[in-house]
N, C-alpha and C. Protein backbone atom coordinates (compact mmCIF):
# COMPACT_ATOMS: atom_id res chain seq x y z
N UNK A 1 11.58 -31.16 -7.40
CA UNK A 1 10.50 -30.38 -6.85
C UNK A 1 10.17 -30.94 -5.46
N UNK A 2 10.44 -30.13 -3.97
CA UNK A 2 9.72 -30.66 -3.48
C UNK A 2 8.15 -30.55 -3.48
N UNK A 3 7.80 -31.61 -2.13
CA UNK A 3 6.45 -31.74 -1.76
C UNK A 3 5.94 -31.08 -0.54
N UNK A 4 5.00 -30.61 -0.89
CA UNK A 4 4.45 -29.98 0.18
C UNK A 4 2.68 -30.25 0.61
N UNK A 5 2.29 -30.92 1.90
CA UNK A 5 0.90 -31.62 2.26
C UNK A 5 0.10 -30.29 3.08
N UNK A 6 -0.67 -29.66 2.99
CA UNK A 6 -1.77 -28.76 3.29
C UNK A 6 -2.94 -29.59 3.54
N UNK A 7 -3.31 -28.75 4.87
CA UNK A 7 -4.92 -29.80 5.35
C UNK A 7 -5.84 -28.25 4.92
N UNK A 8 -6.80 -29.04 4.60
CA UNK A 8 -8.20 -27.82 4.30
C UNK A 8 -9.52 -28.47 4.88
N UNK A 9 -10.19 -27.58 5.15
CA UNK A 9 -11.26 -27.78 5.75
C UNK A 9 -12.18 -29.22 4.60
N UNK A 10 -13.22 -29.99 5.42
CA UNK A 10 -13.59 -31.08 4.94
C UNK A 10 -14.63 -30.46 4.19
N UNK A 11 -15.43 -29.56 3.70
CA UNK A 11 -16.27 -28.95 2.80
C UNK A 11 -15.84 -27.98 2.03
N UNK A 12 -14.15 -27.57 2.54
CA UNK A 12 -13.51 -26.98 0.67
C UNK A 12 -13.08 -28.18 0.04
N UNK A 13 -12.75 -29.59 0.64
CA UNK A 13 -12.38 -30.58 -0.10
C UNK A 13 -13.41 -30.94 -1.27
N UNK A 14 -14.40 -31.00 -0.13
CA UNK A 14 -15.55 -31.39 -0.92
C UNK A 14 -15.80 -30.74 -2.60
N UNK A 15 -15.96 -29.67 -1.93
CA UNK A 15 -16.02 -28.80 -3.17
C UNK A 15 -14.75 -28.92 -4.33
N UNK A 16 -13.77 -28.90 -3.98
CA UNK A 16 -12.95 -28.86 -5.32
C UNK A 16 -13.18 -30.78 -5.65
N UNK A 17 -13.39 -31.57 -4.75
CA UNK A 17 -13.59 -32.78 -5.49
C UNK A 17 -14.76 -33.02 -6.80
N UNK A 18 -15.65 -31.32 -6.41
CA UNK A 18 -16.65 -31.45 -7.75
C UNK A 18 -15.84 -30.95 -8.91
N UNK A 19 -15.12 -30.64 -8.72
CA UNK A 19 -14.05 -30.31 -10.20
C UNK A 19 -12.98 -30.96 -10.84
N UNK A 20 -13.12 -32.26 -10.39
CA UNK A 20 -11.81 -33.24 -10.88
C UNK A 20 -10.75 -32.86 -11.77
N UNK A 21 -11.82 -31.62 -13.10
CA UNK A 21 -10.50 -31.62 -13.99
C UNK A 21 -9.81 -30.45 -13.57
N UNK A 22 -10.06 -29.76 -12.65
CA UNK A 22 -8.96 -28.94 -12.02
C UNK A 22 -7.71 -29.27 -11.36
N UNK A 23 -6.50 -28.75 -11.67
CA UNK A 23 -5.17 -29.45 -11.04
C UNK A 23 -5.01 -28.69 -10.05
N UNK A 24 -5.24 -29.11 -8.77
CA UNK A 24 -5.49 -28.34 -7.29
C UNK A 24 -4.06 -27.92 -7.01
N UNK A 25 -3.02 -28.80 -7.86
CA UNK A 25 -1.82 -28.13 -7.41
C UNK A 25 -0.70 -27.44 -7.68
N UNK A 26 -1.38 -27.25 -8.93
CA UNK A 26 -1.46 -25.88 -9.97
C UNK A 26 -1.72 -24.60 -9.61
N UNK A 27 -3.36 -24.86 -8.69
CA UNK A 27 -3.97 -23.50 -8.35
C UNK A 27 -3.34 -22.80 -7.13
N UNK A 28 -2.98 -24.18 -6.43
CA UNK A 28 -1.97 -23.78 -5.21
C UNK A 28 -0.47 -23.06 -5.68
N UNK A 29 0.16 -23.49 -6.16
CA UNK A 29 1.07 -22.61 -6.77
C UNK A 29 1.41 -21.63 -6.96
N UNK A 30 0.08 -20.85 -8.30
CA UNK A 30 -0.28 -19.93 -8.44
C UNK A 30 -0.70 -18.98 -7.37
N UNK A 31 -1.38 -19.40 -6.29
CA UNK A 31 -2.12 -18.75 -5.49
C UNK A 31 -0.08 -18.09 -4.45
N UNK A 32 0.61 -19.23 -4.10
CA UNK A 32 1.55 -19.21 -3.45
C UNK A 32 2.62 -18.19 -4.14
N UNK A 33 2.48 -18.18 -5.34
CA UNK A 33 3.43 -17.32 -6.13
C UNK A 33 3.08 -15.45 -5.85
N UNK A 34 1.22 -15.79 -5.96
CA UNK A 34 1.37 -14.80 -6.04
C UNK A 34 1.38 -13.89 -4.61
N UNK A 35 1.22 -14.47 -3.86
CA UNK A 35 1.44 -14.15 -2.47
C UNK A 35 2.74 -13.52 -2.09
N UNK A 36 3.96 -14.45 -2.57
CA UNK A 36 5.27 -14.18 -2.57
C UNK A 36 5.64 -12.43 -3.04
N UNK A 37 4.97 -13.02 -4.43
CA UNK A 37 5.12 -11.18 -5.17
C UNK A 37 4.36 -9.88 -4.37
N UNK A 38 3.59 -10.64 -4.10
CA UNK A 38 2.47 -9.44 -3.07
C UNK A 38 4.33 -9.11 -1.78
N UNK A 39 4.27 -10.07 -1.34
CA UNK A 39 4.91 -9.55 -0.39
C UNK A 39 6.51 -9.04 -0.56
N UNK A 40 7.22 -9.61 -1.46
CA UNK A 40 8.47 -8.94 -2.37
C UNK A 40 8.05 -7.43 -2.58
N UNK A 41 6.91 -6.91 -3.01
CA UNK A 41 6.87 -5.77 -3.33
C UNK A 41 6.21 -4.77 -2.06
N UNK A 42 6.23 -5.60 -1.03
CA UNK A 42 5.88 -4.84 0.17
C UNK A 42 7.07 -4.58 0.67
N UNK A 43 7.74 -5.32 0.92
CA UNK A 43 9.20 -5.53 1.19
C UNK A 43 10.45 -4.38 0.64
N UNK A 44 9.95 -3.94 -0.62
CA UNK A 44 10.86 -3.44 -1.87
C UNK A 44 10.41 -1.74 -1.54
N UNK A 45 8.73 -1.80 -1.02
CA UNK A 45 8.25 -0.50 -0.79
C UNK A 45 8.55 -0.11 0.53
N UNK A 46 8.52 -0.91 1.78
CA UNK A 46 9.02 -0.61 3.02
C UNK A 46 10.58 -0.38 3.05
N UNK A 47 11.13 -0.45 2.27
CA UNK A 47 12.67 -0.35 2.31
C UNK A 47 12.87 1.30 1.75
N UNK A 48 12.39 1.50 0.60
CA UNK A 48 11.94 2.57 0.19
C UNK A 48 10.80 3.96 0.87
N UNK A 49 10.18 3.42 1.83
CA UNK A 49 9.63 4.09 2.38
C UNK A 49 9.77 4.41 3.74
N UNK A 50 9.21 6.11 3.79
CA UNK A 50 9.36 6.60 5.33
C UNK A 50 8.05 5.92 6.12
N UNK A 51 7.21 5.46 5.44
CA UNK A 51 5.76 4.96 6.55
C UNK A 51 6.47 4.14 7.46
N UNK A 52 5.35 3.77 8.07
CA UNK A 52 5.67 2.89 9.20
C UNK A 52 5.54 1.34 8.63
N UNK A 53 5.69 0.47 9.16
CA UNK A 53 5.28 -0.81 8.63
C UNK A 53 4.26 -0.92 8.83
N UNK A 54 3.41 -0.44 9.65
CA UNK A 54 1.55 -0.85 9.82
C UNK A 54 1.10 -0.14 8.77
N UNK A 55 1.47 0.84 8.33
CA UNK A 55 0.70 1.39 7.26
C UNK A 55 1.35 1.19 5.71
N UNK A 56 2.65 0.50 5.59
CA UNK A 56 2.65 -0.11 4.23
C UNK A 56 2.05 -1.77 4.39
N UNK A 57 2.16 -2.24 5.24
CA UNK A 57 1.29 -3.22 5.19
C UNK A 57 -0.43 -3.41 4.49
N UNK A 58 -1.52 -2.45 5.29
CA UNK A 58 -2.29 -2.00 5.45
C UNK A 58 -2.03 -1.10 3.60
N UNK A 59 -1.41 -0.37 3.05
CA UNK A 59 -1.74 0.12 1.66
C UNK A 59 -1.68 -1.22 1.12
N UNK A 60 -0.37 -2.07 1.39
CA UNK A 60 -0.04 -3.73 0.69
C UNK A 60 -1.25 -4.29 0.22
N UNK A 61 -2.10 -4.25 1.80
CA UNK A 61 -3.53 -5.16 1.59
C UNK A 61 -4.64 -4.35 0.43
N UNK A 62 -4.97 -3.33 0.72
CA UNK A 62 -5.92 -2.16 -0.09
C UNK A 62 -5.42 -2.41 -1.47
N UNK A 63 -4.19 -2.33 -1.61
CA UNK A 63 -3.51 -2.70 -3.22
C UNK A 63 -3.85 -4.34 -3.68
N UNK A 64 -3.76 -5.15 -2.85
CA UNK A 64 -4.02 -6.37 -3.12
C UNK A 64 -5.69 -6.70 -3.60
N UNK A 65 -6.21 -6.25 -2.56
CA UNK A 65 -7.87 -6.65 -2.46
C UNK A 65 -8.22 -5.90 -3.90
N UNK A 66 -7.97 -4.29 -4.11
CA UNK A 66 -8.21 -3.88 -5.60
C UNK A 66 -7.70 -4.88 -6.96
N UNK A 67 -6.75 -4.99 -6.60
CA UNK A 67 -5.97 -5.74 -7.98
C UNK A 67 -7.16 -7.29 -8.03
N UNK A 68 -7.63 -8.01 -6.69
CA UNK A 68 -8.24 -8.97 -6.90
C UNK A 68 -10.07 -8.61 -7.51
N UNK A 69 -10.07 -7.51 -7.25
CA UNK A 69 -11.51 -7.22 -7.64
C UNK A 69 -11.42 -7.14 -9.15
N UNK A 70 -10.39 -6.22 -9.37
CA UNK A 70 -10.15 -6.06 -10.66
C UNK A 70 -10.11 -7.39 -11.79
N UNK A 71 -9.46 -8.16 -11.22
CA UNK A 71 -9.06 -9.62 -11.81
C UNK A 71 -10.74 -10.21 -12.21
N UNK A 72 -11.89 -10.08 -11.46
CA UNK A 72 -12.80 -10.81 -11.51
C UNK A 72 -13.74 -11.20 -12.47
């Protein structure tokens, strides 16, 4: 596996240091995975599609932000 070092701001540190039993690099992962898939399937739809890229981008995001509301 590699390693990979990310700087974050000194008051999101803060904050996840109030959660010790969270595995920060777990959540990173997850978060990175799902980013990937977000964009594989933008990728899969722009290939497939007559739009332009500003506007499968732009549905990409609208599809994303719903699916995250949904999640909540």
């Amino acid at each position: 596996m590699t390693t990979l070092t990310l700087a974050v701001p000194d008051e999101m540190k803060k904050k996840m240091d109030s959660f010790p039993e969270m595995n920060w690099s777990e959540v990173a992962r997850q978060a990175f995975m799902q980013k990937i898939e977000d964009m594989e399937f933008l990728r899969k739809f722009k290939e497939k599609s007559k739009l332009t890229e500003a506007e499968a981008l732009r549905m990409g995001k609208e599809v994303s932000n719903k699916l995250r509301k949904m999640a909540r």
